[in-house]
PDB file of N, CA and C in Angstrom:
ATOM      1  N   UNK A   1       0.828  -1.172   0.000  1.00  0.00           N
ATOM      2  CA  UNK A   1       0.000   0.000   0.000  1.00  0.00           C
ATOM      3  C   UNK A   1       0.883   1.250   0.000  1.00  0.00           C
ATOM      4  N   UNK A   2       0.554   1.957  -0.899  1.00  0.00           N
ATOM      5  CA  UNK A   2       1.394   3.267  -1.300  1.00  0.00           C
ATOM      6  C   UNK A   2       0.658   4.377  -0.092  1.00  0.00           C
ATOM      7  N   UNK A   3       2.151   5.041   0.608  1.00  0.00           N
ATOM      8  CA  UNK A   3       1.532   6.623   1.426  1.00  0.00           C
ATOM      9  C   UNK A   3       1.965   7.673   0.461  1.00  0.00           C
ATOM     10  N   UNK A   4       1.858   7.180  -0.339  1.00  0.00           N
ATOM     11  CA  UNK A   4       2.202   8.694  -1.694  1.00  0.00           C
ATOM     12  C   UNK A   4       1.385   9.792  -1.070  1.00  0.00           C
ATOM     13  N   UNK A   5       1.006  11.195  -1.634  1.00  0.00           N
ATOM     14  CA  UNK A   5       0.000  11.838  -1.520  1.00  0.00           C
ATOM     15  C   UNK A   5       0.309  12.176  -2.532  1.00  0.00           C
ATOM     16  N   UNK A   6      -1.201  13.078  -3.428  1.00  0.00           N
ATOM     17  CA  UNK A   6      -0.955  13.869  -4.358  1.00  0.00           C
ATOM     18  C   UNK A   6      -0.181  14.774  -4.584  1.00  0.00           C
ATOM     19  N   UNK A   7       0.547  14.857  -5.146  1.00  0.00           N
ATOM     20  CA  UNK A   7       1.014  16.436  -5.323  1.00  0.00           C
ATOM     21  C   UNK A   7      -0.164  17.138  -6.015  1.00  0.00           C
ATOM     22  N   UNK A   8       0.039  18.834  -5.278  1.00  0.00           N
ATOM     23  CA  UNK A   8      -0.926  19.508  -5.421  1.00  0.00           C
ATOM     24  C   UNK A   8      -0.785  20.145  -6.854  1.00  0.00           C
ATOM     25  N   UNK A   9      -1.644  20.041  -7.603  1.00  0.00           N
ATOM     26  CA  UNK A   9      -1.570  21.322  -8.642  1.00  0.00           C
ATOM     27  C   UNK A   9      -1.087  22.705  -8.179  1.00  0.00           C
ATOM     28  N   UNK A  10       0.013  22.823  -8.999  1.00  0.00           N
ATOM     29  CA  UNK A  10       0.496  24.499  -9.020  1.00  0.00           C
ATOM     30  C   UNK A  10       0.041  25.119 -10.134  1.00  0.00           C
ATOM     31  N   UNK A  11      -0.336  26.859  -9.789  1.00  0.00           N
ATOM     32  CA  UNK A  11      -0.715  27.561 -10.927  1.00  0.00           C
ATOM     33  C   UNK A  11       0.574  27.882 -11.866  1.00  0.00           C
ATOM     34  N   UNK A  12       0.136  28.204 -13.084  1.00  0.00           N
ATOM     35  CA  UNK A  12       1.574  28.272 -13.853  1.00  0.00           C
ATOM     36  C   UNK A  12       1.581  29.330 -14.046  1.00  0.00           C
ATOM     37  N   UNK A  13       2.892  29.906 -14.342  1.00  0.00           N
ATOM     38  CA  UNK A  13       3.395  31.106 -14.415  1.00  0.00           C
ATOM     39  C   UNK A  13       2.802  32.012 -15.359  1.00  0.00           C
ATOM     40  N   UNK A  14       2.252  31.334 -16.498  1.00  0.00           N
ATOM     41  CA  UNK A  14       1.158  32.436 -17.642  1.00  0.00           C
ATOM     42  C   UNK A  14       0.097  32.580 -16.791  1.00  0.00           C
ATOM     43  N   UNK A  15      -0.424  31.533 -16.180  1.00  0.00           N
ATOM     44  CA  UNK A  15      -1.828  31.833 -15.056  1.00  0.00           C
ATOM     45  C   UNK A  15      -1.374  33.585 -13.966  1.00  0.00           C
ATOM     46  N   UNK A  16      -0.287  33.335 -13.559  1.00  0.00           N
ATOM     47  CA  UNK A  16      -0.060  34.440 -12.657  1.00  0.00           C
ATOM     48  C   UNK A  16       0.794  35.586 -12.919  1.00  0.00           C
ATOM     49  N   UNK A  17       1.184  35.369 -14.640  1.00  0.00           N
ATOM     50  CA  UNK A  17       1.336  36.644 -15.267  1.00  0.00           C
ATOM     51  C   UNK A  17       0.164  37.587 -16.091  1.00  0.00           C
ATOM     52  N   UNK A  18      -0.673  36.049 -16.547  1.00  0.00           N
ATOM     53  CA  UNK A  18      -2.133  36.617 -16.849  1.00  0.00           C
ATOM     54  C   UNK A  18      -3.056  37.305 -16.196  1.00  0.00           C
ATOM     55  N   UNK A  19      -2.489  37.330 -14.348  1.00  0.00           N
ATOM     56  CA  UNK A  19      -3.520  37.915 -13.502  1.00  0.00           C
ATOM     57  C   UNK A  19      -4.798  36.720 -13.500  1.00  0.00           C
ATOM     58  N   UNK A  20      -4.703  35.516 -13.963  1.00  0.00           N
ATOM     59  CA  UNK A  20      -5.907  34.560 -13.767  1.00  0.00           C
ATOM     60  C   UNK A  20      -5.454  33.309 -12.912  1.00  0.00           C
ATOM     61  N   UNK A  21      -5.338  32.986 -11.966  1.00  0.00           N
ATOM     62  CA  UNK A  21      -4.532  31.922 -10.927  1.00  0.00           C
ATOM     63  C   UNK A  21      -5.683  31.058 -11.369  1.00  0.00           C
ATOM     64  N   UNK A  22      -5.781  30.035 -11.245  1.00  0.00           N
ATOM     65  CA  UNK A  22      -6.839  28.883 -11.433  1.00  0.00           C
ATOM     66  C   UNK A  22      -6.419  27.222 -11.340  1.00  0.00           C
ATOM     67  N   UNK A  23      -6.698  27.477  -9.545  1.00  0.00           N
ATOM     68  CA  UNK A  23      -5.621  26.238  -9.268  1.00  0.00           C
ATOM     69  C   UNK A  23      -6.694  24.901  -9.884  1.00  0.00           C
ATOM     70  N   UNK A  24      -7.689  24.989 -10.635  1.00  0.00           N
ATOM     71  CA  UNK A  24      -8.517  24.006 -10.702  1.00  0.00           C
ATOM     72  C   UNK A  24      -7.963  23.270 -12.300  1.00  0.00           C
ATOM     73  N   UNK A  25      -7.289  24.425 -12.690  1.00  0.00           N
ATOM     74  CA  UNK A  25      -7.173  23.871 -14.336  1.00  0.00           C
ATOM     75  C   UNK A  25      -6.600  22.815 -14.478  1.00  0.00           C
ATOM     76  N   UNK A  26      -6.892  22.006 -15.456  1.00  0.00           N
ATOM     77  CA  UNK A  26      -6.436  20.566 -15.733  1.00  0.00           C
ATOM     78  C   UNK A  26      -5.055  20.390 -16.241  1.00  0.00           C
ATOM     79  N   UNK A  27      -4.237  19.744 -15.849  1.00  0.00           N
ATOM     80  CA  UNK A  27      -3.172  19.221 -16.558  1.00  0.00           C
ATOM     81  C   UNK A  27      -2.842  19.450 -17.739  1.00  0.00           C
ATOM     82  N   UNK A  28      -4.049  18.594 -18.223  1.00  0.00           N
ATOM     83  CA  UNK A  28      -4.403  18.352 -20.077  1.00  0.00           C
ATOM     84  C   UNK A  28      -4.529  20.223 -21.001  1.00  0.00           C
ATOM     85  N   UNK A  29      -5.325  20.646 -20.134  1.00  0.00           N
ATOM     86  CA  UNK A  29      -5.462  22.271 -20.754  1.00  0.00           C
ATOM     87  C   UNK A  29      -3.960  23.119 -20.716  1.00  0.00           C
ATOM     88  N   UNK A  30      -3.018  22.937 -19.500  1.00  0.00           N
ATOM     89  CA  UNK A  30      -2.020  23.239 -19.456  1.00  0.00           C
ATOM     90  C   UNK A  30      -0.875  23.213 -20.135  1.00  0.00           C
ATOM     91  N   UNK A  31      -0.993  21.629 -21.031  1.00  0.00           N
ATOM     92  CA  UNK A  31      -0.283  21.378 -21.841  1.00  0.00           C
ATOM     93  C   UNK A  31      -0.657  21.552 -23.352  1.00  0.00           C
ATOM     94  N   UNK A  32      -1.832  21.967 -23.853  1.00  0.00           N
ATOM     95  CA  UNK A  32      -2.133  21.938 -24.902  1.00  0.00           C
ATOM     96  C   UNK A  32      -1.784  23.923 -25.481  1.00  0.00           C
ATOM     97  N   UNK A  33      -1.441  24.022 -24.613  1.00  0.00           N
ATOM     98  CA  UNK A  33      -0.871  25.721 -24.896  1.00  0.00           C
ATOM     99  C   UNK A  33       0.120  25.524 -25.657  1.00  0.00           C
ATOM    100  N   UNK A  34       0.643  26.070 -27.062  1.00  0.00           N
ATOM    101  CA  UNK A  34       1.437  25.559 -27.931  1.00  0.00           C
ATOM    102  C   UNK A  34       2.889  26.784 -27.357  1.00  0.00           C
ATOM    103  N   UNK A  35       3.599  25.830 -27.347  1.00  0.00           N
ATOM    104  CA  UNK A  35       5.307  26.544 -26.849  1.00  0.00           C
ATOM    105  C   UNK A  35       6.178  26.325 -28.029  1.00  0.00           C
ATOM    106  N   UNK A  36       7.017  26.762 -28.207  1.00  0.00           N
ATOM    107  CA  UNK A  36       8.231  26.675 -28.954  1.00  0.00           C
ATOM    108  C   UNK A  36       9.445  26.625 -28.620  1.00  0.00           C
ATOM    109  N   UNK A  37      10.203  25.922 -28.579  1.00  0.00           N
ATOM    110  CA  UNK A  37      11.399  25.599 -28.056  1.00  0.00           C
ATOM    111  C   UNK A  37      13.153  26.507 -29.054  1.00  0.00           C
ATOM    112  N   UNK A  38      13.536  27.287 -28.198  1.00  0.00           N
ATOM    113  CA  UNK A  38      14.092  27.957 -28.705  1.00  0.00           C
ATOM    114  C   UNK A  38      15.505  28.185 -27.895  1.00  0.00           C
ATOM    115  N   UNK A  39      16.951  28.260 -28.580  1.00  0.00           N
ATOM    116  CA  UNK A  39      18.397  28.022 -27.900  1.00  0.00           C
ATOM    117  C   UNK A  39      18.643  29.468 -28.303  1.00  0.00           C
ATOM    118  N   UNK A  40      19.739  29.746 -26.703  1.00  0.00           N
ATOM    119  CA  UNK A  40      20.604  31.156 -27.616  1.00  0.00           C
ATOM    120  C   UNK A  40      21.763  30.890 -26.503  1.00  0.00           C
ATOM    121  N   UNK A  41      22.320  31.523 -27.160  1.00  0.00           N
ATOM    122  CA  UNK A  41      24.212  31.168 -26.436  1.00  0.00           C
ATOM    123  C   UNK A  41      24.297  32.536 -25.739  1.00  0.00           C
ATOM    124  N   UNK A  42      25.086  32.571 -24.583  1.00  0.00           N
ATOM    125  CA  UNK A  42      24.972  33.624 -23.093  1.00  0.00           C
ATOM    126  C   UNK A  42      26.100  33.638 -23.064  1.00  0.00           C
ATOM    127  N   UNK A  43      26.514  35.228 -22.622  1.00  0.00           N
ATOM    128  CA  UNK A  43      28.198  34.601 -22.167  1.00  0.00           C
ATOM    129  C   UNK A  43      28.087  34.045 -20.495  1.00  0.00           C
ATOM    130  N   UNK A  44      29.530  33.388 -20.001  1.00  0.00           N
ATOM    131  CA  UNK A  44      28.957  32.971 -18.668  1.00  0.00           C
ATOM    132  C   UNK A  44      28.649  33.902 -17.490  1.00  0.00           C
ATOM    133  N   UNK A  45      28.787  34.857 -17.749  1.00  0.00           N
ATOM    134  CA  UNK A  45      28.398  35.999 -16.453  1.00  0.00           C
ATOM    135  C   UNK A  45      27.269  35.646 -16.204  1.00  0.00           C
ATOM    136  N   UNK A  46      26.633  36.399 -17.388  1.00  0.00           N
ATOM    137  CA  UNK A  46      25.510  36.121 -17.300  1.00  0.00           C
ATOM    138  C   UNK A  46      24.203  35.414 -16.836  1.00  0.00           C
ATOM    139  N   UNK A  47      25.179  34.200 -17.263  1.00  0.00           N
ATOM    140  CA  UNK A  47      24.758  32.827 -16.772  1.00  0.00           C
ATOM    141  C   UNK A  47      24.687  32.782 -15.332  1.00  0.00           C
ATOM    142  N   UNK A  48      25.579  32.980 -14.930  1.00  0.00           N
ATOM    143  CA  UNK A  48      25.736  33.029 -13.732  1.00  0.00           C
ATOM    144  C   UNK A  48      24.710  33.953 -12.643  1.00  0.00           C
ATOM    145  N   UNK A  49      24.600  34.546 -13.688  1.00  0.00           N
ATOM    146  CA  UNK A  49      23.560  35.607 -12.599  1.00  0.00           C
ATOM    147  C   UNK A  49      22.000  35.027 -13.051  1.00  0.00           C
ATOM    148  N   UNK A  50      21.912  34.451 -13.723  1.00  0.00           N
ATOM    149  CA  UNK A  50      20.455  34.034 -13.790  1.00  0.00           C
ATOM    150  C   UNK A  50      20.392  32.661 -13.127  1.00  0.00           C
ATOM    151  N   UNK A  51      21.758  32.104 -12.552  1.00  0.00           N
ATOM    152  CA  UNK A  51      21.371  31.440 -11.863  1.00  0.00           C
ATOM    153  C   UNK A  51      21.448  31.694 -10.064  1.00  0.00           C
ATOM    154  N   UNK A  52      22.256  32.698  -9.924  1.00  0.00           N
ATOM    155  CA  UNK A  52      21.919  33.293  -8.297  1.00  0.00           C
ATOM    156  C   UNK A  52      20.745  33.862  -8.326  1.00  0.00           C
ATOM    157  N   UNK A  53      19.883  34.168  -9.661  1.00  0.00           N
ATOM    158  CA  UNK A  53      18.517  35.213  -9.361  1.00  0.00           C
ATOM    159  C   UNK A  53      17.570  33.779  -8.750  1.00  0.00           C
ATOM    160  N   UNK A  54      17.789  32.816  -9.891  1.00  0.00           N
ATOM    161  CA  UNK A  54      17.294  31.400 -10.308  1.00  0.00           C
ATOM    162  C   UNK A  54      16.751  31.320  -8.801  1.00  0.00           C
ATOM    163  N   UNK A  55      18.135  30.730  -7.853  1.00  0.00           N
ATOM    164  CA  UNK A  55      18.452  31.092  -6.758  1.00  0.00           C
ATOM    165  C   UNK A  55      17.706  31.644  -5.567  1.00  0.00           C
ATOM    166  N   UNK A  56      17.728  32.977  -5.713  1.00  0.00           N
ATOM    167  CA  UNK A  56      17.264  33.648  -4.381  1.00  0.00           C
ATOM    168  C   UNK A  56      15.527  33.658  -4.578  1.00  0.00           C
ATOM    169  N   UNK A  57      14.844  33.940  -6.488  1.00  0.00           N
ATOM    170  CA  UNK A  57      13.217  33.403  -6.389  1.00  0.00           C
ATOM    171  C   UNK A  57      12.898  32.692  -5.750  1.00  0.00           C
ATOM    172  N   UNK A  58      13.710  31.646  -5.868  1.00  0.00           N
ATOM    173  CA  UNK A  58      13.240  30.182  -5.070  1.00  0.00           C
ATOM    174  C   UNK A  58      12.864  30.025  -3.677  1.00  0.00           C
ATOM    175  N   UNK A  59      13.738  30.395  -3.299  1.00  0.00           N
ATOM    176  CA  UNK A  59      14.079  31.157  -1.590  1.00  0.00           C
ATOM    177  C   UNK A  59      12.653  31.879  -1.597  1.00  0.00           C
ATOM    178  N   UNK A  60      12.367  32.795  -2.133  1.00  0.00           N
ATOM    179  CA  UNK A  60      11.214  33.674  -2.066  1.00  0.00           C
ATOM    180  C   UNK A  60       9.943  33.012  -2.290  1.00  0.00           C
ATOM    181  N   UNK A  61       9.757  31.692  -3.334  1.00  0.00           N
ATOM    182  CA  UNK A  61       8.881  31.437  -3.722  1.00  0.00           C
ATOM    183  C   UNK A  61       8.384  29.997  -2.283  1.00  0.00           C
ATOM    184  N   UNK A  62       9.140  29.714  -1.858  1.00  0.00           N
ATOM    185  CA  UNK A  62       8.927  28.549  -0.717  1.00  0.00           C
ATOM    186  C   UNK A  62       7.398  29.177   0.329  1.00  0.00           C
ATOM    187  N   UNK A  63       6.983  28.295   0.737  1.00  0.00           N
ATOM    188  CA  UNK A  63       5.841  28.262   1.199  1.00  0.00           C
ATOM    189  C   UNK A  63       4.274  29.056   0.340  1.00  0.00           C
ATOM    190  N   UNK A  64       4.909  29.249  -1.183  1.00  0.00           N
ATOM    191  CA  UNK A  64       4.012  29.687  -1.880  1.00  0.00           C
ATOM    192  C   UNK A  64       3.301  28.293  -3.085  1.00  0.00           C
ATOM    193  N   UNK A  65       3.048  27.575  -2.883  1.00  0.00           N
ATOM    194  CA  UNK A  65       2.923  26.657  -3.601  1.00  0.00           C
ATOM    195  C   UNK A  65       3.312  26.951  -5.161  1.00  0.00           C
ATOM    196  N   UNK A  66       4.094  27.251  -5.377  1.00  0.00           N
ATOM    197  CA  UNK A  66       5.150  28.260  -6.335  1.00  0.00           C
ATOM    198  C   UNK A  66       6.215  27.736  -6.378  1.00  0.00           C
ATOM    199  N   UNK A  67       7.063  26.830  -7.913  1.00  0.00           N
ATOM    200  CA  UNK A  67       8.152  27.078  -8.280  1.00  0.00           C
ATOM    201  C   UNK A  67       8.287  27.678  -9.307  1.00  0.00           C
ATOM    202  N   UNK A  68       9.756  28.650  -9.343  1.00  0.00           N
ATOM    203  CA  UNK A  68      10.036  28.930  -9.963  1.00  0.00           C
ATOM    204  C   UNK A  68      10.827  28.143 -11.072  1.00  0.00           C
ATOM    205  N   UNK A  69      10.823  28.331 -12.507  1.00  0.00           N
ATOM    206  CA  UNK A  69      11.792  28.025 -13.631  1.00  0.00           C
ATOM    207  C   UNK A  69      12.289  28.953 -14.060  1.00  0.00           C
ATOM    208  N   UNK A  70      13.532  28.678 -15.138  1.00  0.00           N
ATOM    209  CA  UNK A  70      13.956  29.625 -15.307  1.00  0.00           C
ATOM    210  C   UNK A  70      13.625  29.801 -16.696  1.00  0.00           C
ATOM    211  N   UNK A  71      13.144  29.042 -17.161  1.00  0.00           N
ATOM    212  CA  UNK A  71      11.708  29.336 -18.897  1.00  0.00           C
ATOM    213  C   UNK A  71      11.115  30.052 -18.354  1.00  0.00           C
ATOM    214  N   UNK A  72      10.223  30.315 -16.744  1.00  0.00           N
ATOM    215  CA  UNK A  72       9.506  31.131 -16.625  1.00  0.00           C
ATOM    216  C   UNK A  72      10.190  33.429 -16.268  1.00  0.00           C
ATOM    217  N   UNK A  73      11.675  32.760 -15.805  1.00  0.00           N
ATOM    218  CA  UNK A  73      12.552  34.120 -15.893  1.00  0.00           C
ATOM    219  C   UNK A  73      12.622  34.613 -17.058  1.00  0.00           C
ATOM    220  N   UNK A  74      12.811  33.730 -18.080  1.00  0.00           N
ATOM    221  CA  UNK A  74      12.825  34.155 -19.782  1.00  0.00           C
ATOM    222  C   UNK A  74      11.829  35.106 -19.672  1.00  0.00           C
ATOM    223  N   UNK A  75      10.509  34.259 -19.766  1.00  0.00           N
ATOM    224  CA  UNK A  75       9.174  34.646 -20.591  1.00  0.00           C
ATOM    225  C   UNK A  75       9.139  36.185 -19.638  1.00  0.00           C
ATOM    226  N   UNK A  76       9.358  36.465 -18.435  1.00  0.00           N
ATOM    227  CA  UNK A  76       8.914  37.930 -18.140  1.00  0.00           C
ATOM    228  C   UNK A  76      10.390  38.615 -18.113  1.00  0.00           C
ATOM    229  N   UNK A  77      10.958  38.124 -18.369  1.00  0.00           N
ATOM    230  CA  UNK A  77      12.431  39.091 -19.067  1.00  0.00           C
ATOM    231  C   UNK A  77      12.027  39.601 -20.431  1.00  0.00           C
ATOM    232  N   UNK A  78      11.672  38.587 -21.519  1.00  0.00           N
ATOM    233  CA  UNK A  78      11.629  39.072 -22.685  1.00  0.00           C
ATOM    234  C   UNK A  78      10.231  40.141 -22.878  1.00  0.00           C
ATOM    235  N   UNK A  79       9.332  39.880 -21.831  1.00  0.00           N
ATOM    236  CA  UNK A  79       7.899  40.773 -22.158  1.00  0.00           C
ATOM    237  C   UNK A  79       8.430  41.530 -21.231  1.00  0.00           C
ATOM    238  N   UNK A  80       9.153  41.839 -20.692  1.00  0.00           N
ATOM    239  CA  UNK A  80       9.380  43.440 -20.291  1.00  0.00           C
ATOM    240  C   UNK A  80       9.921  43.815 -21.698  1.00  0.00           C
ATOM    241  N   UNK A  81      11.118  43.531 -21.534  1.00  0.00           N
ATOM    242  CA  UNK A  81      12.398  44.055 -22.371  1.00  0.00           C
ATOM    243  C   UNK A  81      11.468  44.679 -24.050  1.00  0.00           C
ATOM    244  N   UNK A  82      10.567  43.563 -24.070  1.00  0.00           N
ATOM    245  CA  UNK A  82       9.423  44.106 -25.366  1.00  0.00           C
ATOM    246  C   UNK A  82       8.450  44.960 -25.737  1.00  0.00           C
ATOM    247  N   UNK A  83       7.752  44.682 -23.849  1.00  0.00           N
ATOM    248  CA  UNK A  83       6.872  45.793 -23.839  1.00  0.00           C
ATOM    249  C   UNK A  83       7.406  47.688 -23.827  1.00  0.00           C
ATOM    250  N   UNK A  84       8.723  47.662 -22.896  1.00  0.00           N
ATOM    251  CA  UNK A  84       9.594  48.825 -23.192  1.00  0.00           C
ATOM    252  C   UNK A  84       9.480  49.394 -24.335  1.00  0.00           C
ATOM    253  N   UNK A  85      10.100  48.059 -25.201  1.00  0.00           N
ATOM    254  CA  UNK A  85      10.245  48.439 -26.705  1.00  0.00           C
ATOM    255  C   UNK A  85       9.403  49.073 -27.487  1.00  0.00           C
ATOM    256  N   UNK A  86       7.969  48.311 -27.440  1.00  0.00           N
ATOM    257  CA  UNK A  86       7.063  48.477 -27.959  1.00  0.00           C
ATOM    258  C   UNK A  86       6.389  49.907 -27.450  1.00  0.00           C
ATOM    259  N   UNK A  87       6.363  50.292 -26.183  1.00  0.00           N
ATOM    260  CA  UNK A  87       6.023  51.459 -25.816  1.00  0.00           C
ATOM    261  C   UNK A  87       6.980  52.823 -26.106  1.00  0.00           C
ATOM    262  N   UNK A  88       8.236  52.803 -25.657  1.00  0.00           N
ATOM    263  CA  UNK A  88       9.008  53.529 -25.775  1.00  0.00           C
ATOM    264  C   UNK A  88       9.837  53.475 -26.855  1.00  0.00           C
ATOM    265  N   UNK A  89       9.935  52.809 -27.689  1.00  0.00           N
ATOM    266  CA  UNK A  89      10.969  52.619 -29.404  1.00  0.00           C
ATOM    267  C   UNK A  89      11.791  52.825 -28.798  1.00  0.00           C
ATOM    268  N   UNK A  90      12.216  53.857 -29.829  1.00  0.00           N
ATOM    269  CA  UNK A  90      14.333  54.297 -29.651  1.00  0.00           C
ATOM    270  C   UNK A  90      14.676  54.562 -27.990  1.00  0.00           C
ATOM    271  N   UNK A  91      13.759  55.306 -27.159  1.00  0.00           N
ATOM    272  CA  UNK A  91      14.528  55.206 -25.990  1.00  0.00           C
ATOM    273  C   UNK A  91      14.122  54.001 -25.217  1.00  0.00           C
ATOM    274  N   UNK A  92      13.829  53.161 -25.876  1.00  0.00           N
ATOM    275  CA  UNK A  92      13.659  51.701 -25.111  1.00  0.00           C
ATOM    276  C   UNK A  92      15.216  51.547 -24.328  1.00  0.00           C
ATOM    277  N   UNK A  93      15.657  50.697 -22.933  1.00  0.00           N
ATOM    278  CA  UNK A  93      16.571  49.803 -22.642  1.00  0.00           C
ATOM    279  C   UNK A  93      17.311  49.065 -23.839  1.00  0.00           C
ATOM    280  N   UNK A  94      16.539  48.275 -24.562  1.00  0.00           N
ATOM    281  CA  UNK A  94      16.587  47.357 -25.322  1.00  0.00           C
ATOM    282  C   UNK A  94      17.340  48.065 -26.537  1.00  0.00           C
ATOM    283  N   UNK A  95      17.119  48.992 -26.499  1.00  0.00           N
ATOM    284  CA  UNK A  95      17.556  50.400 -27.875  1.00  0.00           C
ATOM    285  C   UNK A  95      19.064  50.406 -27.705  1.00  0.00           C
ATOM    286  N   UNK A  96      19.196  51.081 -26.334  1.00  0.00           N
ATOM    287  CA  UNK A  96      20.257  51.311 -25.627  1.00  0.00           C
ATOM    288  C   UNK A  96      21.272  50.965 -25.475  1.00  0.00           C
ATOM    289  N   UNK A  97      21.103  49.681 -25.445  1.00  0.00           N
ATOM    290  CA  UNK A  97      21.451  48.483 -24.919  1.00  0.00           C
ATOM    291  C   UNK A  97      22.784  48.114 -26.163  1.00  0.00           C
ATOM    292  N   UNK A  98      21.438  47.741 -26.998  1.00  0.00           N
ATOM    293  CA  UNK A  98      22.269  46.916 -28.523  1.00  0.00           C
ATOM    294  C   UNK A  98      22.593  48.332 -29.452  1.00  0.00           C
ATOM    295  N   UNK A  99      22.346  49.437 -29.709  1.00  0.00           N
ATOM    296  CA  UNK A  99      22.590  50.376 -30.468  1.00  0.00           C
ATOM    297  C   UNK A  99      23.471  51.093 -29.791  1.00  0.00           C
ATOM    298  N   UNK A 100      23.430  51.520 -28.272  1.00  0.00           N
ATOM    299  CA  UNK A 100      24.259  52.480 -27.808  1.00  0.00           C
ATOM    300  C   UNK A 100      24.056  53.847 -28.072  1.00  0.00           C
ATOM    301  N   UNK A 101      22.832  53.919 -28.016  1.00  0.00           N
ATOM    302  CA  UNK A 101      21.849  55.593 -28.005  1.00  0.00           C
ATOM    303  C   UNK A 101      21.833  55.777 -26.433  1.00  0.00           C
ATOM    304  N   UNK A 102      22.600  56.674 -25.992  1.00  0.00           N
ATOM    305  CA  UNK A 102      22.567  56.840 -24.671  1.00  0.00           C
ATOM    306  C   UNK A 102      21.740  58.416 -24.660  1.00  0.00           C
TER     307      UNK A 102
END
């Protein structure tokens, strides 16, 4: 006889970037959200720091029925870094950044 317990459904990170938490949603609905799988090369600093951020979320996210990933650091890295863009153009960060319009 198994003392397993369920693990609880966690909301996912589009649920609680969407502003819609919905700890009821199914598995099956969760996965049928179409993703794309996509590589890019970092230098290691970098790396490194997305993994002490990786890191200290985690720390933060404990007793929240909340883990963090770091697909989910992407997805609200890149929708800032976009929405900037998209709002502000040339003086975007993102402008700044790669052009060097200071």
């Amino acid at each position: 006889m198994s003392k397993r317990r369920a693990t609880p459904e966690l909301p996912s990170m589009d649920d609680l970037l969407d502003g819609a938490v919905a700890k009821s949603r199914s598995r099956d609905s969760q996965a049928s959200r179409s993703r794309v799988k996509v590589t890019y090369y970092l230098p290691a600093d970098l790396v490194n720091r997305i993994d002490d951020a990786h890191f200290a979320l985690g720390r933060l996210a404990r007793g929240r029925e909340l883990k963090i990933h770091k697909y989910d650091m992407v997805k609200v890295a890149w929708r800032l870094a976009l929405d900037d863009f998209e709002e502000r153009g040339e003086e975007s960060a993102l402008v700044k950044m790669l052009l060097g319009n200071s």
